[in-house]
Protein backbone atom coordinates (compact mmCIF):
# COMPACT_ATOMS: atom_id res chain seq x y z
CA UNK A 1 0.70 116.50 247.42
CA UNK A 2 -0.55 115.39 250.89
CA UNK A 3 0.04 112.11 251.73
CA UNK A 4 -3.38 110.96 251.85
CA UNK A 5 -3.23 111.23 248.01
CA UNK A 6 0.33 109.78 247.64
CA UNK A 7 0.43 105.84 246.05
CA UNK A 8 2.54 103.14 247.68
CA UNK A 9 4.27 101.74 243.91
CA UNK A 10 5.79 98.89 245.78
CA UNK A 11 2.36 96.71 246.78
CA UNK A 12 1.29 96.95 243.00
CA UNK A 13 3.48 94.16 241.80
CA UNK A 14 2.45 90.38 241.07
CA UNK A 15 2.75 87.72 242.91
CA UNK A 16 1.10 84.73 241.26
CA UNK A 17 4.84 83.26 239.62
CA UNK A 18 6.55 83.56 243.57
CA UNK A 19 3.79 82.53 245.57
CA UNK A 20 3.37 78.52 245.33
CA UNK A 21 0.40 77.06 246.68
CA UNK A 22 0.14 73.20 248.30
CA UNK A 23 -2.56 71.53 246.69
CA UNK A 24 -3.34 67.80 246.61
CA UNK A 25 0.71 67.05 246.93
CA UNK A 26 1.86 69.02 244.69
CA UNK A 27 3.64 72.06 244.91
CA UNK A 28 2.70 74.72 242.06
CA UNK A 29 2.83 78.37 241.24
CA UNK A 30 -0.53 80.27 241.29
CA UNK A 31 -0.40 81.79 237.78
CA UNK A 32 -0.51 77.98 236.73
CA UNK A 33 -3.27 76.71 238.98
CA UNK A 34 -5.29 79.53 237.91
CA UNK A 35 -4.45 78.45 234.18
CA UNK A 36 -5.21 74.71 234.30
CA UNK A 37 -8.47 76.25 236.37
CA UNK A 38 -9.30 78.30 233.48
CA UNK A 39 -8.14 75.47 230.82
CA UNK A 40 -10.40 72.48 232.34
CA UNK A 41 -13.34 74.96 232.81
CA UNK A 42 -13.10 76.23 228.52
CA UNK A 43 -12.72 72.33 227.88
CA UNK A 44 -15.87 71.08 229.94
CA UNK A 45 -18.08 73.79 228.39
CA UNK A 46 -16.31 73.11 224.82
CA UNK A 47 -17.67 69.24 225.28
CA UNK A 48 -21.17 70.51 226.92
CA UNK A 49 -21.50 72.87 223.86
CA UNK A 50 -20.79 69.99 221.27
CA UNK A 51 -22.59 67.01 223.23
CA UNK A 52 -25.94 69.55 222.85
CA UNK A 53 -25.20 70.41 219.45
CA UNK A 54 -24.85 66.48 218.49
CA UNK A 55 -28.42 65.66 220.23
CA UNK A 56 -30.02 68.74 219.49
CA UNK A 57 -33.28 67.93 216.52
CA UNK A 58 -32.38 69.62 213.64
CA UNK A 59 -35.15 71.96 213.70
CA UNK A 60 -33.78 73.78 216.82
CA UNK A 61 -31.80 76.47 217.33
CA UNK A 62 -27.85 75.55 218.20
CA UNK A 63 -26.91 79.09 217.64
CA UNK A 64 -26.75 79.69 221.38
CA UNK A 65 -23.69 76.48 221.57
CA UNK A 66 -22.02 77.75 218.39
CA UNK A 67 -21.57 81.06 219.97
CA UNK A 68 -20.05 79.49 222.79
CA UNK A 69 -17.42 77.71 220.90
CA UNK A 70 -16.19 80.77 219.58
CA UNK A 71 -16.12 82.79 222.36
CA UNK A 72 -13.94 79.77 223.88
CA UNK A 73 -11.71 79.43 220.97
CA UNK A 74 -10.82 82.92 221.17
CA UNK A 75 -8.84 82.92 224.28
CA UNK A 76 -6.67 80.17 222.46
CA UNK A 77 -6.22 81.43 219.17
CA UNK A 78 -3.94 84.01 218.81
CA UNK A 79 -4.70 87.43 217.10
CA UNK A 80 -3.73 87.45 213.47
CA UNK A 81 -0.57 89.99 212.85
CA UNK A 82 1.20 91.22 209.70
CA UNK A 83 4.74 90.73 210.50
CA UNK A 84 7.42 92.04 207.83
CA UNK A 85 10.31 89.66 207.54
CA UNK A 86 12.98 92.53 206.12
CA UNK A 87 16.32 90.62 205.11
C-alpha cells in the first residue's frame, strides 16, 4: 500500500459534543444547536401544514400537508420493536 492510498483514522471522529459554539450569550454544544435547529424548523412546518389544512375548502386537495405531517412525525416517533422480556 502506497501512501497515497493509506487513510488518516484519527480526523474521522466527531466533534459536535466537544466543540461549543457562542451564540447569543449562551454557551452550547453543536450537536444541540443543530437539534433545536432541526426541532424549531419540523415545528414551524408542522403549524404551516395544519394552518393550510384548517383554511383549505373542502373540495381541495390537503393530501400534499398530510404527507408532510408524516414525514415530520417520523423523525420523532420511534421505530416499533419486538422486545422479549425473558425472566
Amino acid at each position: 500500500m502506497n501512501d497515497e492510498t493509506k487513510i488518516n483514522v484519527n480526523n474521522l471522529h466527531n466533534d459536535d459534543e466537544t466543540t461549543q459554539w457562542n451564540i447569543c450569550c449562551s454557551h452550547s454544544s453543536k450537536a444541540f444547536i443543530k437539534y433545536m435547529v432541526t426541532v424549531v424548523m419540523s415545528i414551524i412546518i408542522l403549524l404551516f401544514c395544519i394552518i393550510m389544512i384548517i383554511k383549505s375548502a373542502p373540495d381541495e386537495d390537503n393530501s400534499i400537508y398530510f404527507s408532510l405531517i408524516s414525514s415530520i412525525l417520523t423523525l420523532y416517533v420511534p421505530s416499533p420493536t419486538l422486545s422479549l422480556n425473558k425472566k
